[in-house]
PDB file of N, CA and C in Angstrom:
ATOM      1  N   UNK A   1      34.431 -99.597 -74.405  1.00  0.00           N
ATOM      2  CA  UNK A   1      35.008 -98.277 -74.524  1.00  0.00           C
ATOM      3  C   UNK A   1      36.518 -98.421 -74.697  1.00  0.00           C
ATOM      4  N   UNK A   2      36.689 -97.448 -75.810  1.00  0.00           N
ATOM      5  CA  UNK A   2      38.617 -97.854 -75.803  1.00  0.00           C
ATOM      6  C   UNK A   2      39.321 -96.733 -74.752  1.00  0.00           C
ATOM      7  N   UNK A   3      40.395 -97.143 -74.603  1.00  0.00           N
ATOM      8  CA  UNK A   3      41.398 -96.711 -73.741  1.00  0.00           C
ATOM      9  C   UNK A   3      41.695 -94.795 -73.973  1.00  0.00           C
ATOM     10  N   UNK A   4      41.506 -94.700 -75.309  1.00  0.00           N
ATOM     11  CA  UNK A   4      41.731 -93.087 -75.620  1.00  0.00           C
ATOM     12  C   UNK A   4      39.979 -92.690 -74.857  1.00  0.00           C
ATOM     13  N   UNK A   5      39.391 -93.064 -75.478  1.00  0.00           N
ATOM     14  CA  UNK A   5      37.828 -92.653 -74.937  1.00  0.00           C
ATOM     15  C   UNK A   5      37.820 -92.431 -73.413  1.00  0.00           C
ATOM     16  N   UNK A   6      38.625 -93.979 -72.378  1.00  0.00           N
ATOM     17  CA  UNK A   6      38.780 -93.523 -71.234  1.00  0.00           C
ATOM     18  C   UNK A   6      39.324 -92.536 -70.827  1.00  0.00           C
ATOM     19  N   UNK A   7      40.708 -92.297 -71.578  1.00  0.00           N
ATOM     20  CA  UNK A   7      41.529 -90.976 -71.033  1.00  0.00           C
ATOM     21  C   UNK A   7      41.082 -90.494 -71.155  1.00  0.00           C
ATOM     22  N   UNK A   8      40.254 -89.590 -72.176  1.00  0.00           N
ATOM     23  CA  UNK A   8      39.962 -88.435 -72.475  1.00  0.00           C
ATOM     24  C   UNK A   8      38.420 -88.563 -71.551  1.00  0.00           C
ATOM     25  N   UNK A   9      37.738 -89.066 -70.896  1.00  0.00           N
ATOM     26  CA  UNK A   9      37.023 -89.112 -69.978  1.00  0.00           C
ATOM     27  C   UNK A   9      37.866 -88.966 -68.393  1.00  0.00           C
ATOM     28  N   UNK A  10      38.816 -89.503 -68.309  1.00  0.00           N
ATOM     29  CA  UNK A  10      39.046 -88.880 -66.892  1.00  0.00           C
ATOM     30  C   UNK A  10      39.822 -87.532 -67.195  1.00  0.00           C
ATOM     31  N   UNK A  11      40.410 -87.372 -68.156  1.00  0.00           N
ATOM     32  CA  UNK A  11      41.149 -85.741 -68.811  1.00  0.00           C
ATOM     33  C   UNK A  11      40.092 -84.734 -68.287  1.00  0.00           C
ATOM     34  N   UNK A  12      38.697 -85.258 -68.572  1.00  0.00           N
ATOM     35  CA  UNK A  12      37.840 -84.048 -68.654  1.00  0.00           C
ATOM     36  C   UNK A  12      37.091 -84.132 -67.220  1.00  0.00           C
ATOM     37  N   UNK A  13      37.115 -84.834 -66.365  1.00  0.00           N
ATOM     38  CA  UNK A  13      37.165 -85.256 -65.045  1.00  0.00           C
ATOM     39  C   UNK A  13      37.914 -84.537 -64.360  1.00  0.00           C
ATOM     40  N   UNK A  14      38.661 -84.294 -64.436  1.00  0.00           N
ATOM     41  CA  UNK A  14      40.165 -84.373 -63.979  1.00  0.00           C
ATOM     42  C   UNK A  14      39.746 -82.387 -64.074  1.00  0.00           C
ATOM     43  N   UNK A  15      39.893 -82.325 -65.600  1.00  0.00           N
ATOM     44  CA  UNK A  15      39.390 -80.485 -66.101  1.00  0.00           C
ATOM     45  C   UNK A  15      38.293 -80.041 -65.070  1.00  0.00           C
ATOM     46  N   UNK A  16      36.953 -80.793 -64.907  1.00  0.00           N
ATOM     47  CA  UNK A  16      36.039 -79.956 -64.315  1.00  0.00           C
ATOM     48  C   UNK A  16      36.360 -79.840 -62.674  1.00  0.00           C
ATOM     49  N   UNK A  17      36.725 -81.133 -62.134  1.00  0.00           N
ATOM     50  CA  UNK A  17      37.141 -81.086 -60.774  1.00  0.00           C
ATOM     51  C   UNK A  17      38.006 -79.662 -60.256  1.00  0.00           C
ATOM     52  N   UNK A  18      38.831 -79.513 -61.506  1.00  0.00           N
ATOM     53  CA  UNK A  18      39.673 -77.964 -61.484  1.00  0.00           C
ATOM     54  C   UNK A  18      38.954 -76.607 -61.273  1.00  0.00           C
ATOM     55  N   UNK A  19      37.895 -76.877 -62.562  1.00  0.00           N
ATOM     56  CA  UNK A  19      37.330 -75.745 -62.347  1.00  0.00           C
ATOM     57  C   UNK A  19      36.518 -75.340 -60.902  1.00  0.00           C
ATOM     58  N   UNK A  20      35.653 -76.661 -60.996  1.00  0.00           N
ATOM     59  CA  UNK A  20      35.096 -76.036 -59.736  1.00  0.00           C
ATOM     60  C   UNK A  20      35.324 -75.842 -58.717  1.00  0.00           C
ATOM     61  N   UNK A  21      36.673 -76.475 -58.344  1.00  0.00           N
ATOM     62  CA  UNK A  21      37.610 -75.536 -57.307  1.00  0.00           C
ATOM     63  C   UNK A  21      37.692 -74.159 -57.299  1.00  0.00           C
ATOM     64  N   UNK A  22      37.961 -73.981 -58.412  1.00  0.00           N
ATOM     65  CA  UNK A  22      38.447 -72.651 -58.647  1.00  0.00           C
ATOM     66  C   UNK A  22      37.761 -71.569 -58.883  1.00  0.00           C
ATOM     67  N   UNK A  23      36.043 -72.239 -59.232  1.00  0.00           N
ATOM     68  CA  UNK A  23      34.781 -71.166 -59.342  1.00  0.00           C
ATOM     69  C   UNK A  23      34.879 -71.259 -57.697  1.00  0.00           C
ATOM     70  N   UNK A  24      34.923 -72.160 -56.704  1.00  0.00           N
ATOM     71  CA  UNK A  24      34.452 -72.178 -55.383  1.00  0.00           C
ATOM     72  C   UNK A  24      35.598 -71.223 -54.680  1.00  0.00           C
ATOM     73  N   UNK A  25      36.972 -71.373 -55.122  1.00  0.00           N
ATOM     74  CA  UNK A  25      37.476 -69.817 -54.328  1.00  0.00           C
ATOM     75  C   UNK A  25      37.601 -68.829 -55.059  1.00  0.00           C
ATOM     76  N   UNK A  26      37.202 -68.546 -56.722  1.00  0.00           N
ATOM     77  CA  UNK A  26      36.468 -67.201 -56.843  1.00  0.00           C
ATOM     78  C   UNK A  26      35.248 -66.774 -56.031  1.00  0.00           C
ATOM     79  N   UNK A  27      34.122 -67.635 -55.651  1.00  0.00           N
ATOM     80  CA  UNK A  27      33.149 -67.486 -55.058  1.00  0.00           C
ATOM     81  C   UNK A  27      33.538 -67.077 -53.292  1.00  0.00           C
ATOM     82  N   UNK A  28      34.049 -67.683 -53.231  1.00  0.00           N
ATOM     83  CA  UNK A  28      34.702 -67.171 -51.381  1.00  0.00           C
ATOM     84  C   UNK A  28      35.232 -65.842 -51.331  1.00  0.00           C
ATOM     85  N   UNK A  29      36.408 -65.302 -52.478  1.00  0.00           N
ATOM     86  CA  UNK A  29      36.800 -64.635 -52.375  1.00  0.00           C
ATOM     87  C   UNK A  29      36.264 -63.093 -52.645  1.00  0.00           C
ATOM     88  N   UNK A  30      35.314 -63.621 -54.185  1.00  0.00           N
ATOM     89  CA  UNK A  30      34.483 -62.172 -54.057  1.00  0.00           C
ATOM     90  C   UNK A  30      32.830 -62.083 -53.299  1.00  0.00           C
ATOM     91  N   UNK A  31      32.277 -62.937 -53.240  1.00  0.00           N
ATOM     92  CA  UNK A  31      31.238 -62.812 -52.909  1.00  0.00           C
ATOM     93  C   UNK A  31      31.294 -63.026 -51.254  1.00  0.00           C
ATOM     94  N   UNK A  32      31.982 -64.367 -50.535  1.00  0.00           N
ATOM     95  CA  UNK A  32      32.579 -64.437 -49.545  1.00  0.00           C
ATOM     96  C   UNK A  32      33.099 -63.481 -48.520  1.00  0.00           C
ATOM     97  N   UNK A  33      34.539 -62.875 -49.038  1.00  0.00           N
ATOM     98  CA  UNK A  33      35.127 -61.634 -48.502  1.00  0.00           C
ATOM     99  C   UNK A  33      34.420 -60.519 -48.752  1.00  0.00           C
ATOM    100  N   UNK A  34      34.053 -60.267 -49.933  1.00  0.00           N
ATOM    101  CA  UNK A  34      33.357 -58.897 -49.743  1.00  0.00           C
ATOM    102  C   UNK A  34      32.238 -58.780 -49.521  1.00  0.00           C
ATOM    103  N   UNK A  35      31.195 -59.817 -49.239  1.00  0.00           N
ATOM    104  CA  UNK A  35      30.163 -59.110 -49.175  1.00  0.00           C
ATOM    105  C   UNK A  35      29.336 -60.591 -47.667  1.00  0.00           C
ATOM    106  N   UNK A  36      29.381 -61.568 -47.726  1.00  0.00           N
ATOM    107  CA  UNK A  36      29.168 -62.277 -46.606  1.00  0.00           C
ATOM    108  C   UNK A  36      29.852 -62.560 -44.841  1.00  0.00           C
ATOM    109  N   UNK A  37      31.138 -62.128 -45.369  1.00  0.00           N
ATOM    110  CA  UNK A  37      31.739 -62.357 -44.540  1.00  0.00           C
ATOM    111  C   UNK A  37      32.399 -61.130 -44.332  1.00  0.00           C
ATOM    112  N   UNK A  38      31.906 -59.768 -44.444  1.00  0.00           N
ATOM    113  CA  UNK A  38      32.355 -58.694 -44.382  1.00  0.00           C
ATOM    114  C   UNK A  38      32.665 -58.413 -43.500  1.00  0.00           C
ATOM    115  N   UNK A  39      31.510 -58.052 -42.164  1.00  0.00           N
ATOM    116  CA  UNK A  39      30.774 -57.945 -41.349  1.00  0.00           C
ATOM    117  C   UNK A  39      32.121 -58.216 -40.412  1.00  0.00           C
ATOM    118  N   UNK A  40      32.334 -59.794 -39.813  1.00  0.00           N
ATOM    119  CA  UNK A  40      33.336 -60.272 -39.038  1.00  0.00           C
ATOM    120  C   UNK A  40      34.747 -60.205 -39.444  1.00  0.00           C
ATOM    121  N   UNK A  41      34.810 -59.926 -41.058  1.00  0.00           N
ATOM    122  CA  UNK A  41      35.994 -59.461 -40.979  1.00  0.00           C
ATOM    123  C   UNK A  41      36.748 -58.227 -41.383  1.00  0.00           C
ATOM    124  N   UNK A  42      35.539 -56.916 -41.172  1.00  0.00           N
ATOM    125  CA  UNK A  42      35.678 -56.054 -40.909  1.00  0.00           C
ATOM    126  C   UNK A  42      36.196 -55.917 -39.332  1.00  0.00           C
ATOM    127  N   UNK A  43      36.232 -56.381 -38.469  1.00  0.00           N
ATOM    128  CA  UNK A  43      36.801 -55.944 -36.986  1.00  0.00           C
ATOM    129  C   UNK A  43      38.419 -56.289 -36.904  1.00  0.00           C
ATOM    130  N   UNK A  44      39.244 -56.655 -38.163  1.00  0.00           N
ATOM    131  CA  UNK A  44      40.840 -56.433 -38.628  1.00  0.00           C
ATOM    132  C   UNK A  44      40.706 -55.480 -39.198  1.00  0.00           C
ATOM    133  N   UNK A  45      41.717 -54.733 -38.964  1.00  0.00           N
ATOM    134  CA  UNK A  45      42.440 -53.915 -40.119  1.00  0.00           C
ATOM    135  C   UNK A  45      43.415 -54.245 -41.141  1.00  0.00           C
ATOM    136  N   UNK A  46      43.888 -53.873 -41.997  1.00  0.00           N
ATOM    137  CA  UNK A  46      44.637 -54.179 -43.313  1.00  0.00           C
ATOM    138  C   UNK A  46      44.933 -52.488 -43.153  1.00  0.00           C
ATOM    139  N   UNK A  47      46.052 -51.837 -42.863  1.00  0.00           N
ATOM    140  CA  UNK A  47      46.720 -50.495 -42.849  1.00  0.00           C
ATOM    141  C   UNK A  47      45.668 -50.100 -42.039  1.00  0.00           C
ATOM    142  N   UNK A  48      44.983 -48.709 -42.785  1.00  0.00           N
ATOM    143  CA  UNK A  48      44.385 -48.162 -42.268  1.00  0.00           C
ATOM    144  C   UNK A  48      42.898 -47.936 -42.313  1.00  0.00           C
ATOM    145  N   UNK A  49      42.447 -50.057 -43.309  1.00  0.00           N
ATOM    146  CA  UNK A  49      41.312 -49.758 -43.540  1.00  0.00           C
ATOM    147  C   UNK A  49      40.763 -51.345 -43.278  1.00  0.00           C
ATOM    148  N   UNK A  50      39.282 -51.085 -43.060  1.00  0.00           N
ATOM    149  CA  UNK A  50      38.623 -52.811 -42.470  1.00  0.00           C
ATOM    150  C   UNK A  50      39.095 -54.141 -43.360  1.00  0.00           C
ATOM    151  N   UNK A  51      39.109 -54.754 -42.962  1.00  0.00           N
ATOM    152  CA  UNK A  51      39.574 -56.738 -43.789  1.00  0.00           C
ATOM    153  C   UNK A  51      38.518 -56.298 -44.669  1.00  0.00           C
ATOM    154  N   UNK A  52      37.011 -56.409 -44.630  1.00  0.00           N
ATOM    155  CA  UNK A  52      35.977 -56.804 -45.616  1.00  0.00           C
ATOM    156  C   UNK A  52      35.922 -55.757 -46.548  1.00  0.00           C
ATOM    157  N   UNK A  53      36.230 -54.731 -46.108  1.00  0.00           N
ATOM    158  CA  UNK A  53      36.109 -52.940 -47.008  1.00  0.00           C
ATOM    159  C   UNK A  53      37.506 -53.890 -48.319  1.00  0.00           C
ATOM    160  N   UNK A  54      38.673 -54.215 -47.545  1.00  0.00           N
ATOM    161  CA  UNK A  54      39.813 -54.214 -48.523  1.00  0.00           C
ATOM    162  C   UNK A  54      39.737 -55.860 -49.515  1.00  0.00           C
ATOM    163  N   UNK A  55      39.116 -56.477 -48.934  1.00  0.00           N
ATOM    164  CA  UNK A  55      38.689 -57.498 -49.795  1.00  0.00           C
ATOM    165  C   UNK A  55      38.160 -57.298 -50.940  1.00  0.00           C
ATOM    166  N   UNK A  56      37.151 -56.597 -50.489  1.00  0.00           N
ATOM    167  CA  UNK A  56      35.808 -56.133 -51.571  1.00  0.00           C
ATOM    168  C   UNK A  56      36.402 -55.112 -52.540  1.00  0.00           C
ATOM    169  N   UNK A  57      37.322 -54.473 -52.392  1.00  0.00           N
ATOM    170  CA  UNK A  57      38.100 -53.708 -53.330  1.00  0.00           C
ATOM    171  C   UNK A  57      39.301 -53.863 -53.736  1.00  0.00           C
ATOM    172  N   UNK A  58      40.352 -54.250 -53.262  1.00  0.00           N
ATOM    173  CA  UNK A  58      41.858 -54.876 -53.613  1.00  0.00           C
ATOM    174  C   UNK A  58      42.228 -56.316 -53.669  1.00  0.00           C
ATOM    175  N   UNK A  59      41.655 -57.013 -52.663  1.00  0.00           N
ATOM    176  CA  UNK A  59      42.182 -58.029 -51.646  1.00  0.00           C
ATOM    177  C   UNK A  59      41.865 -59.431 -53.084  1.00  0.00           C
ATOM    178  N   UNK A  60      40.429 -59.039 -53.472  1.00  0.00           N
ATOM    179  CA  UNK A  60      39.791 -59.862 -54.462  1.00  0.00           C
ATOM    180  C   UNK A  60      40.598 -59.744 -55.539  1.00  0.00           C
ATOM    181  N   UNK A  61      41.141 -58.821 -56.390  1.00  0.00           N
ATOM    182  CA  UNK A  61      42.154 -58.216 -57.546  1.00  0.00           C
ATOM    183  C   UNK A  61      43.009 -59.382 -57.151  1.00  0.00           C
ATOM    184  N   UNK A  62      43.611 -59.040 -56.371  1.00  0.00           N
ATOM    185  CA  UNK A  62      44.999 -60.187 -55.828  1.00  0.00           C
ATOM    186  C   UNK A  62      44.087 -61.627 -55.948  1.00  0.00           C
ATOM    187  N   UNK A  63      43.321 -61.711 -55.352  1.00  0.00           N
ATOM    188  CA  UNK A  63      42.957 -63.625 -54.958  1.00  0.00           C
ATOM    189  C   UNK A  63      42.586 -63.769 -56.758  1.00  0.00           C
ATOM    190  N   UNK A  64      42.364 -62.880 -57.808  1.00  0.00           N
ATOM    191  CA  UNK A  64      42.190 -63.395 -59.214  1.00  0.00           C
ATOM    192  C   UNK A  64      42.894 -63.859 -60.017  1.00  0.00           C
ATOM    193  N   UNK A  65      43.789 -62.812 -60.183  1.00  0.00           N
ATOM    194  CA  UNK A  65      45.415 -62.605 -60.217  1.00  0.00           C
ATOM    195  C   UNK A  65      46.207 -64.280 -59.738  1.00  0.00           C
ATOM    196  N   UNK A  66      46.088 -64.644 -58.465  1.00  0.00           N
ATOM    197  CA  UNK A  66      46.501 -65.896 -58.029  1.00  0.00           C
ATOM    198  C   UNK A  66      45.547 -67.036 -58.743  1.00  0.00           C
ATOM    199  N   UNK A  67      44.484 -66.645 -58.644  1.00  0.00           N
ATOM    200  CA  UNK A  67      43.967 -67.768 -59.173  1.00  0.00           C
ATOM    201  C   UNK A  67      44.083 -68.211 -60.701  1.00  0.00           C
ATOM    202  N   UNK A  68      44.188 -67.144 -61.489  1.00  0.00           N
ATOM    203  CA  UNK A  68      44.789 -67.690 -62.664  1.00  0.00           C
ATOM    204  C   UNK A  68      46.132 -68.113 -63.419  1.00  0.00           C
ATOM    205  N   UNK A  69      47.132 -67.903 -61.883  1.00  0.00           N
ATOM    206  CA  UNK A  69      48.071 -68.258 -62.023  1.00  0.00           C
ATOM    207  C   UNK A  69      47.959 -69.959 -61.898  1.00  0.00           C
ATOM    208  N   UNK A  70      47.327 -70.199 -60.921  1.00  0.00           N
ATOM    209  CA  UNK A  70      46.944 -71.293 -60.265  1.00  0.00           C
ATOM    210  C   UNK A  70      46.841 -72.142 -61.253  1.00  0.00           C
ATOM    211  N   UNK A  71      45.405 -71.712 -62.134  1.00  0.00           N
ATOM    212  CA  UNK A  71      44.730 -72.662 -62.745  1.00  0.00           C
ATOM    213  C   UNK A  71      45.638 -73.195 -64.044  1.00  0.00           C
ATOM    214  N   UNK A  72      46.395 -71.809 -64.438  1.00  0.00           N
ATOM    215  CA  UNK A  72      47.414 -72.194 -65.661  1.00  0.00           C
ATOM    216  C   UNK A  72      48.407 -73.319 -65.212  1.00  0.00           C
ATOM    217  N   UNK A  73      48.961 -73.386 -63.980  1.00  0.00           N
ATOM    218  CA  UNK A  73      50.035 -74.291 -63.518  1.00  0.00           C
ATOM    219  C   UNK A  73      49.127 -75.153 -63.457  1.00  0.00           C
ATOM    220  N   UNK A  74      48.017 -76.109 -62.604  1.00  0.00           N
ATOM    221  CA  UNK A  74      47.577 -77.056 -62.882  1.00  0.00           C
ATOM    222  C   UNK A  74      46.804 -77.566 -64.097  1.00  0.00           C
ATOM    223  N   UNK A  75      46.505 -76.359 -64.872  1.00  0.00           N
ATOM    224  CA  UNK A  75      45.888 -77.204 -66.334  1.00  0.00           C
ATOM    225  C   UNK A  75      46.996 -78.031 -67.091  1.00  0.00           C
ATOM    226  N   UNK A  76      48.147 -77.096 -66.852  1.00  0.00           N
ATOM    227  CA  UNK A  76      49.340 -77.552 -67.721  1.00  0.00           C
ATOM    228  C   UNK A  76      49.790 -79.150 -66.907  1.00  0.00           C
ATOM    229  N   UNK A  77      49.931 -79.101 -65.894  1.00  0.00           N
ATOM    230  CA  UNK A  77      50.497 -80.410 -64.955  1.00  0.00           C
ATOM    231  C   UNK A  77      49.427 -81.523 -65.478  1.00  0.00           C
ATOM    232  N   UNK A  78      47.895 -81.551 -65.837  1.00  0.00           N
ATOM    233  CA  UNK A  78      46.610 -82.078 -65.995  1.00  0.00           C
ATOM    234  C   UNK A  78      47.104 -82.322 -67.516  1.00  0.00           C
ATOM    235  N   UNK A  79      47.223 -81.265 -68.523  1.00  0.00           N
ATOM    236  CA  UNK A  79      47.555 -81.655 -70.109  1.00  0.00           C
ATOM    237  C   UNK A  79      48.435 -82.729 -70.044  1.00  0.00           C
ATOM    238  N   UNK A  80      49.352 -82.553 -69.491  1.00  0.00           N
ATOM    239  CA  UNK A  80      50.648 -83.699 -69.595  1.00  0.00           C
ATOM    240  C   UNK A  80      50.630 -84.573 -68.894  1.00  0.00           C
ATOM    241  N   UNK A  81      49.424 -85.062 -67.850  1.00  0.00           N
ATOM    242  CA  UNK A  81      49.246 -86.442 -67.153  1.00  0.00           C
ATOM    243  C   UNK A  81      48.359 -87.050 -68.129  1.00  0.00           C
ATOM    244  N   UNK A  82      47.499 -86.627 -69.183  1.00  0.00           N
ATOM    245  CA  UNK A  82      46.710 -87.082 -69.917  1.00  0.00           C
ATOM    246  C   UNK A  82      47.145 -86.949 -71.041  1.00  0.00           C
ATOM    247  N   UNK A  83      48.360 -86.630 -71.402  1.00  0.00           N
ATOM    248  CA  UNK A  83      48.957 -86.868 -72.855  1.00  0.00           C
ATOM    249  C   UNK A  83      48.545 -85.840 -73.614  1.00  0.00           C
ATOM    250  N   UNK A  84      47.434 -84.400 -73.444  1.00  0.00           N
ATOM    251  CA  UNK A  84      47.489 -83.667 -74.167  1.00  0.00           C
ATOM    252  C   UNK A  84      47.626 -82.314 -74.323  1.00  0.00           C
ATOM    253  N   UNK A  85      48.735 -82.142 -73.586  1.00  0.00           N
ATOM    254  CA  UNK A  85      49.747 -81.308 -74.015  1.00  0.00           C
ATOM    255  C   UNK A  85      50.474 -80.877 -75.132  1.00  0.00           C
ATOM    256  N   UNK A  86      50.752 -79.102 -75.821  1.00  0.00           N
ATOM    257  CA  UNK A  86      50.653 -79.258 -76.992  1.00  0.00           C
ATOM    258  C   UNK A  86      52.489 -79.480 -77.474  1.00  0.00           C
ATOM    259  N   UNK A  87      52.707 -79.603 -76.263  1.00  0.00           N
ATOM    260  CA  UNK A  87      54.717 -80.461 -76.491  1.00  0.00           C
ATOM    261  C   UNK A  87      55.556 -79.251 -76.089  1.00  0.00           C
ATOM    262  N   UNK A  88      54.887 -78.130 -75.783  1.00  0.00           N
ATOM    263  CA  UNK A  88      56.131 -77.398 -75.139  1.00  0.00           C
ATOM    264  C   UNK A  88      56.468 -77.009 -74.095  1.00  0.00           C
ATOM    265  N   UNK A  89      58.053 -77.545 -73.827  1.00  0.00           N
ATOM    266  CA  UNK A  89      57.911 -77.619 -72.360  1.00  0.00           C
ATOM    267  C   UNK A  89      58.566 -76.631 -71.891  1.00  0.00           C
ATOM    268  N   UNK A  90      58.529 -75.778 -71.064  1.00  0.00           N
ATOM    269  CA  UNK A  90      58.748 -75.032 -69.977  1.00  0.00           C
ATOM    270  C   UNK A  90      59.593 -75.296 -68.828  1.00  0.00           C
TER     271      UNK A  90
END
């Protein structure tokens, strides 16, 4: 196997390890907060309304929002440890 074949095998290593981080705290956050873990963390409040009520309707908006901030900063850090990055730098 040549050396580009390797990179681009741990590149894409490297890509899925990302994602499924990042499916696993989409998964916490909406299915998790709003609907498994409601229950116990409904007994906080957030203003004037339960943790699991505001998860399940705002709280998740925000954890998406972050998370695709997330994923853009480490795809980009991931393009340019593996050389394929499309050269503009930021």
């Amino acid at each position: 196997m040549s050396a580009q074949e390797e990179n681009a095998k741990r590149y894409w290593r490297a890509n899925l390890r990302l994602l499924a981080g990042c499916l696993l705290v989409w998964f916490l956050i909406s299915f998790g907060g709003g609907i498994l873990f409601a229950d116990p963390l409904n007994r906080f409040q957030l203003g004037a309304y339960p943790l699991g009520f505001w998860f399940a309707t705002q709280g998740s908006i925000y954890g998406f929002v972050a998370l695709i901030f997330f994923y853009a900063w480490r795809m980009r850090a991931i393009d340019r440890r593996y050389g394929v990055h499309d050269g503009e730098e930021r």
